[in-house]
N, C-alpha and C. Protein backbone atom coordinates (compact mmCIF):
# COMPACT_ATOMS: atom_id res chain seq x y z
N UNK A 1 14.57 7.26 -9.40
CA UNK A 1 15.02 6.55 -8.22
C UNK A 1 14.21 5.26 -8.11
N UNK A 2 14.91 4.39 -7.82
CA UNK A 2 14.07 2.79 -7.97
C UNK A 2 14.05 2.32 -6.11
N UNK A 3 13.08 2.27 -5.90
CA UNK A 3 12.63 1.82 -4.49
C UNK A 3 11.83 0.55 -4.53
N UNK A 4 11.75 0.10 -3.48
CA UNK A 4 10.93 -1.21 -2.99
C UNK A 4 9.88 -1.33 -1.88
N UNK A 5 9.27 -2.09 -2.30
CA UNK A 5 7.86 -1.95 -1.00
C UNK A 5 8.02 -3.83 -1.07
N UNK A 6 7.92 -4.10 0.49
CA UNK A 6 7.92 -5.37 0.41
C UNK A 6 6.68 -5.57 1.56
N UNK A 7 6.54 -7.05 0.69
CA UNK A 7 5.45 -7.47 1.19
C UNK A 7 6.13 -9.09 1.81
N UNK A 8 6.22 -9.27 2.89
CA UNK A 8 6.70 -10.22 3.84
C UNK A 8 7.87 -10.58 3.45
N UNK A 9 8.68 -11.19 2.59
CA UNK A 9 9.55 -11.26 1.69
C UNK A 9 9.73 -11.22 0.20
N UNK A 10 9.02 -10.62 -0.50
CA UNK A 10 8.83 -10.33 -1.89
C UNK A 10 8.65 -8.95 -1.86
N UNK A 11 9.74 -8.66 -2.48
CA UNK A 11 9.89 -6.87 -3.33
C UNK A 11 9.15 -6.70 -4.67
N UNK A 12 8.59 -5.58 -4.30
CA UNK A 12 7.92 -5.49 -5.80
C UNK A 12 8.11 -3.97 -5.87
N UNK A 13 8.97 -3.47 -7.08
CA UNK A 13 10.36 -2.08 -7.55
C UNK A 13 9.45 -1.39 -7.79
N UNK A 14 9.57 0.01 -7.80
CA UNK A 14 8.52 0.71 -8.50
C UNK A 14 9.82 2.21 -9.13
N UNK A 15 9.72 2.75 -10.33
CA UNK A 15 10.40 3.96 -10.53
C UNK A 15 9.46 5.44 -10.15
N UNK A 16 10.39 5.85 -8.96
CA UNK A 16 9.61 7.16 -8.51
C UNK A 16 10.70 8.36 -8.63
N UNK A 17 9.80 9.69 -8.68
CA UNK A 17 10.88 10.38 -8.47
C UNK A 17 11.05 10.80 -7.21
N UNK A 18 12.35 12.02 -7.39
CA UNK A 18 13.29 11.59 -6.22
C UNK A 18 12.45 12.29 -4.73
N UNK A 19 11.21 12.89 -5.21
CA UNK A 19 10.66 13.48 -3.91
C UNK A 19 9.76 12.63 -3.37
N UNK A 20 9.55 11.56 -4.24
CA UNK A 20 8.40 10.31 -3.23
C UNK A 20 9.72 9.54 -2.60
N UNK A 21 10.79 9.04 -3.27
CA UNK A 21 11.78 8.17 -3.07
C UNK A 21 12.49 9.05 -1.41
N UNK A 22 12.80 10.30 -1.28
CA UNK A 22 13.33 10.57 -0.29
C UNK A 22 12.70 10.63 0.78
N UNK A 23 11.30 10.57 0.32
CA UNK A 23 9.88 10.52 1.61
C UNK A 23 9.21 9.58 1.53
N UNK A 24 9.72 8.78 1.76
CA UNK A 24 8.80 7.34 1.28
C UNK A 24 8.20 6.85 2.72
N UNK A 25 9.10 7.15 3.64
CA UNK A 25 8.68 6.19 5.24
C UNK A 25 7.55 7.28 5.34
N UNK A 26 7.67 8.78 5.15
CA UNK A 26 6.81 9.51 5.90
C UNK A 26 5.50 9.58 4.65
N UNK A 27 5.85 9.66 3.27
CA UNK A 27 4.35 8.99 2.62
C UNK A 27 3.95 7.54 2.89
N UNK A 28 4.28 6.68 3.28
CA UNK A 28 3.66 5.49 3.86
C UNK A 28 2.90 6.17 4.97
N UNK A 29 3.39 6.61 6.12
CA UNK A 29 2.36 7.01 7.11
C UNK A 29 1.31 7.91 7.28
N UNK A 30 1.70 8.62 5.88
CA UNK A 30 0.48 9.76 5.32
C UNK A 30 -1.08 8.71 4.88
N UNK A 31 -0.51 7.53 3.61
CA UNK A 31 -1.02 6.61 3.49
C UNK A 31 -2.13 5.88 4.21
N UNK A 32 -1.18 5.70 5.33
CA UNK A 32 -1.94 4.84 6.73
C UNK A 32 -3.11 5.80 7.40
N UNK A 33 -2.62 6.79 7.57
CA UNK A 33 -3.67 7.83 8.04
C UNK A 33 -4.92 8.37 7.35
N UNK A 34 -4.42 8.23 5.85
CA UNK A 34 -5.35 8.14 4.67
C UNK A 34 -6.68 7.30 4.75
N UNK A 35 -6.24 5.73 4.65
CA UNK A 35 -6.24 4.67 4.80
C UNK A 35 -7.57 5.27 6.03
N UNK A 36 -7.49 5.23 7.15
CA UNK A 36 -7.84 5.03 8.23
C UNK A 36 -9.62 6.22 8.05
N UNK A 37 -9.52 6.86 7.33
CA UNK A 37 -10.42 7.96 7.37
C UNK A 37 -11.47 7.50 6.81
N UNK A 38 -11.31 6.10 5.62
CA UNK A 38 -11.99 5.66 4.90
C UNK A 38 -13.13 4.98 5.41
N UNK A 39 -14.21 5.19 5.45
CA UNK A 39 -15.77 4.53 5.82
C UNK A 39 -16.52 3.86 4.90
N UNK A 40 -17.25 2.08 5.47
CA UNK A 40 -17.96 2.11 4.47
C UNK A 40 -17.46 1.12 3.66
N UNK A 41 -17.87 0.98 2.15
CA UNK A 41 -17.58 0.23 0.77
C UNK A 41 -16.59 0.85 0.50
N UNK A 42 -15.30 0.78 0.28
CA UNK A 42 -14.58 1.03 -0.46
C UNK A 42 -13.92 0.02 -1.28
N UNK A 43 -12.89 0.23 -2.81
CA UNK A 43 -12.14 -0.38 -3.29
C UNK A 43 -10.68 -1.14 -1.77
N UNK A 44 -10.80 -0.10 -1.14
CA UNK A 44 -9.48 -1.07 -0.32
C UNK A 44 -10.06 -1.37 1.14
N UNK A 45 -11.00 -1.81 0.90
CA UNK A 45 -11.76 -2.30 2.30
C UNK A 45 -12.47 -3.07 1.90
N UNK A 46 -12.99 -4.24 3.08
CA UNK A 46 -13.70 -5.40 2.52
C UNK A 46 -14.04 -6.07 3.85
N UNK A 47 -15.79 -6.33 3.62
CA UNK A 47 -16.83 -7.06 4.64
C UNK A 47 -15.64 -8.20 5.44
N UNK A 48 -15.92 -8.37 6.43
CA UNK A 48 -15.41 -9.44 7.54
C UNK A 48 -16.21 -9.87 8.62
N UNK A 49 -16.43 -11.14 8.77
CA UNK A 49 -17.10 -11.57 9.65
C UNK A 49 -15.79 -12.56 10.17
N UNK A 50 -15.97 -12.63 11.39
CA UNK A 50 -15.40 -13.86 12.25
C UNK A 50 -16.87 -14.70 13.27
N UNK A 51 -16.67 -15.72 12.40
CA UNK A 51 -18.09 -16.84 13.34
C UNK A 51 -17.11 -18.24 14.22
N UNK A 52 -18.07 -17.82 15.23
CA UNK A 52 -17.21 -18.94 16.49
C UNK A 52 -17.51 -20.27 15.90
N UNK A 53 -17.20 -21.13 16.49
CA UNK A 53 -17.78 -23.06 16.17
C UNK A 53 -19.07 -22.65 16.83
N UNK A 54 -19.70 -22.01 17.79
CA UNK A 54 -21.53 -21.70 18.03
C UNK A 54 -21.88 -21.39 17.96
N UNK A 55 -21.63 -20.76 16.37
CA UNK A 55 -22.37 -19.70 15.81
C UNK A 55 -22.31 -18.30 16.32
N UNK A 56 -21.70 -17.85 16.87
CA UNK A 56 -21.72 -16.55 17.46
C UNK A 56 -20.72 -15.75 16.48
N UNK A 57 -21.49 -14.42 16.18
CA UNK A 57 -20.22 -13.76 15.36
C UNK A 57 -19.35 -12.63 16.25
N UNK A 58 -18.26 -12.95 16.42
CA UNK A 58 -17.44 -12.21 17.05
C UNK A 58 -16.91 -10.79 16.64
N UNK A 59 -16.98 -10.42 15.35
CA UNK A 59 -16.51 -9.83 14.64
C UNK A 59 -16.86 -9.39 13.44
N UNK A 60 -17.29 -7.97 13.09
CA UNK A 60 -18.06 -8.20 11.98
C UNK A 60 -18.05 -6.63 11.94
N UNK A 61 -17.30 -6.50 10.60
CA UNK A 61 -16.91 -4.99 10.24
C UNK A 61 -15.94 -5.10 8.74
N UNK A 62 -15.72 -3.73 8.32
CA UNK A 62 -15.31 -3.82 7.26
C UNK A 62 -13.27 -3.33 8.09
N UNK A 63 -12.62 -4.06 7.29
CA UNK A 63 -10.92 -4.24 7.36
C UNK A 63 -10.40 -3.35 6.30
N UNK A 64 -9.52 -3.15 6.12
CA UNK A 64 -8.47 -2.32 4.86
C UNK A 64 -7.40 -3.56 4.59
N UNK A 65 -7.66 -3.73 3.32
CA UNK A 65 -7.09 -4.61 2.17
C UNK A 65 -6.28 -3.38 0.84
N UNK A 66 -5.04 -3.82 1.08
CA UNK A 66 -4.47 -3.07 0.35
C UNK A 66 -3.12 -3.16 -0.10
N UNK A 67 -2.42 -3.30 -1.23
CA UNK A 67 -1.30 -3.74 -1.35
C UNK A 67 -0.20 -2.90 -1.95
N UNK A 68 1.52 -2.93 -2.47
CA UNK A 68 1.83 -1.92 -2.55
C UNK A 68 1.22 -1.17 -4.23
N UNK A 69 0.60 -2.02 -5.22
CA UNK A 69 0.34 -1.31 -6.16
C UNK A 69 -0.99 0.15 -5.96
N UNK A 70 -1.42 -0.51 -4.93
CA UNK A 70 -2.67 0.51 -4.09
C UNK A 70 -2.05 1.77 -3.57
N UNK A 71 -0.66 1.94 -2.50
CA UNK A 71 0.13 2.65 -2.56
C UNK A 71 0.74 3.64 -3.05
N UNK A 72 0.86 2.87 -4.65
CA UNK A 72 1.16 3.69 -5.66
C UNK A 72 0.39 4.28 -6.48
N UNK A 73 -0.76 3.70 -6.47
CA UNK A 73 -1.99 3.76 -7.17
C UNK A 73 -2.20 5.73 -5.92
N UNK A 74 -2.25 5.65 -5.24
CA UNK A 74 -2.81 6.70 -3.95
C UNK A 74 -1.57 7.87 -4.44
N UNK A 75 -0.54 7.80 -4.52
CA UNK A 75 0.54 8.68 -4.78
C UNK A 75 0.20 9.31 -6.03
N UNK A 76 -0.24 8.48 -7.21
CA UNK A 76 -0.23 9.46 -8.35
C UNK A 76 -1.79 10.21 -8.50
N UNK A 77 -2.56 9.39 -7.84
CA UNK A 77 -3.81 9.76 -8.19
C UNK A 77 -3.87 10.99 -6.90
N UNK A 78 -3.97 10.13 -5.76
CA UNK A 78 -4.42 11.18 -4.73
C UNK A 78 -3.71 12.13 -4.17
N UNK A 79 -2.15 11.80 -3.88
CA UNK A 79 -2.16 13.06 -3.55
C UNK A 79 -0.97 13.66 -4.73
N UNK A 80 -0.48 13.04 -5.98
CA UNK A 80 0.67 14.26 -6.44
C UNK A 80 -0.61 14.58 -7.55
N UNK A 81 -1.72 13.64 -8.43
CA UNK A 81 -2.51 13.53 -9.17
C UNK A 81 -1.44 14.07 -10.78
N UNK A 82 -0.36 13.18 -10.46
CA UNK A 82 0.45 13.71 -11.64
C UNK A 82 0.92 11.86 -11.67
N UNK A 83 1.63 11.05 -12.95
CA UNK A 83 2.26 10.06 -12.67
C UNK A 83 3.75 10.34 -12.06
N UNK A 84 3.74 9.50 -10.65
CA UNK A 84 5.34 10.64 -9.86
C UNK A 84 5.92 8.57 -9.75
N UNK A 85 5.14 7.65 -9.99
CA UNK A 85 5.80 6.01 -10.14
C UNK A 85 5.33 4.76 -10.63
N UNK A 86 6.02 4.56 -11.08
CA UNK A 86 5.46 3.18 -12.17
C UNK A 86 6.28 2.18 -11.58
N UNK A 87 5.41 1.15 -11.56
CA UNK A 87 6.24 -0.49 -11.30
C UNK A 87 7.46 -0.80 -12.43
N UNK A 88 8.23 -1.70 -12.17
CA UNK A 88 9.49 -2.03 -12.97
C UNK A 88 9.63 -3.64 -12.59
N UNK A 89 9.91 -3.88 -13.61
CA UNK A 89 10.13 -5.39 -13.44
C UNK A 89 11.41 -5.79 -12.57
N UNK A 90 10.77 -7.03 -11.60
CA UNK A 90 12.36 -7.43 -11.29
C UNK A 90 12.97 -8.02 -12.06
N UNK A 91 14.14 -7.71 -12.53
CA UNK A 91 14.72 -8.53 -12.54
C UNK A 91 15.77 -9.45 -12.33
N UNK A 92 15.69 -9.46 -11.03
CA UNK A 92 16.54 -10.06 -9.85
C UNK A 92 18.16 -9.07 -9.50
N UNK A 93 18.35 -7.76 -10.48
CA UNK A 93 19.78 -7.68 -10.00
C UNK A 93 19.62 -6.08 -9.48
N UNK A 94 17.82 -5.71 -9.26
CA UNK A 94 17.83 -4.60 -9.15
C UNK A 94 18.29 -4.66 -7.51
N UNK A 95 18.87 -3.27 -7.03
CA UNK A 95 19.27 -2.75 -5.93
C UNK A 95 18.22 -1.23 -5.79
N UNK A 96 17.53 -1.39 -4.60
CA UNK A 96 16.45 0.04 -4.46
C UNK A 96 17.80 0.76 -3.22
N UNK A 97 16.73 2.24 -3.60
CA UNK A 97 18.11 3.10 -3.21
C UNK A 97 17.05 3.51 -1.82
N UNK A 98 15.56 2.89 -1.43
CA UNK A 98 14.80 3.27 -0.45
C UNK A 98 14.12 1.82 -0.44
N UNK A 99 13.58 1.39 0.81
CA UNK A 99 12.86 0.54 1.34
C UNK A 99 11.50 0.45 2.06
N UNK A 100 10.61 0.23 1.58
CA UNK A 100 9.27 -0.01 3.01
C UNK A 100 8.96 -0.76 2.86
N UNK A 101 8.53 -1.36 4.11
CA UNK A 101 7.58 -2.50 4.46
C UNK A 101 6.34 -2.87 4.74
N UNK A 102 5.15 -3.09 3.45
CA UNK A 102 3.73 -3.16 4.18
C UNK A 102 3.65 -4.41 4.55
């Protein structure tokens, strides 16, 4: 099953089978919740500071940076730990039979 994860307006296909493809909205939010548990240094998190014009830092913590190959990267490793999707090239005439949006 060929699905899409888009990122603002750019699709990027991935071939999954048909049990990530029919659960895709509700493994995205497994994802997110995943995502959220994470403390610390990680690969999909990264230092942030926000500094005012007077020097004051407003903001200063680590964010979650993460894109859809990370996604997919989390599906085979973490939770099926089997390969269940691989990226596919566009090439412009594909049609996905599922959609999400990070």
């Amino acid at each position: 099953m060929i699905i899409a994860i888009m990122i603002h307006e750019d699709p990027f296909y991935y071939n999954v089978i048909d049990e990530v493809g029919t659960n895709l909205e509700e493994l995205q939010q497994e994802f997110g919740s995943w995502m959220s548990t994470i403390e610390g240094n990680h690969p999909f998190r990264i230092y942030t500071e926000f500094v005012e014009r007077d020097g004051e830092i407003s903001f200063a913590d680590y964010v979650n940076v993460y894109g859809p190959d990370d996604f997919i990267g989390w599906l085979n490793v973490d939770k099926y730990n089997d390969k269940v999707a691989v990226r596919v090239k566009n090439t412009g005439d594909i049609v996905p039979e599922a959609t999400i949006h990070f």
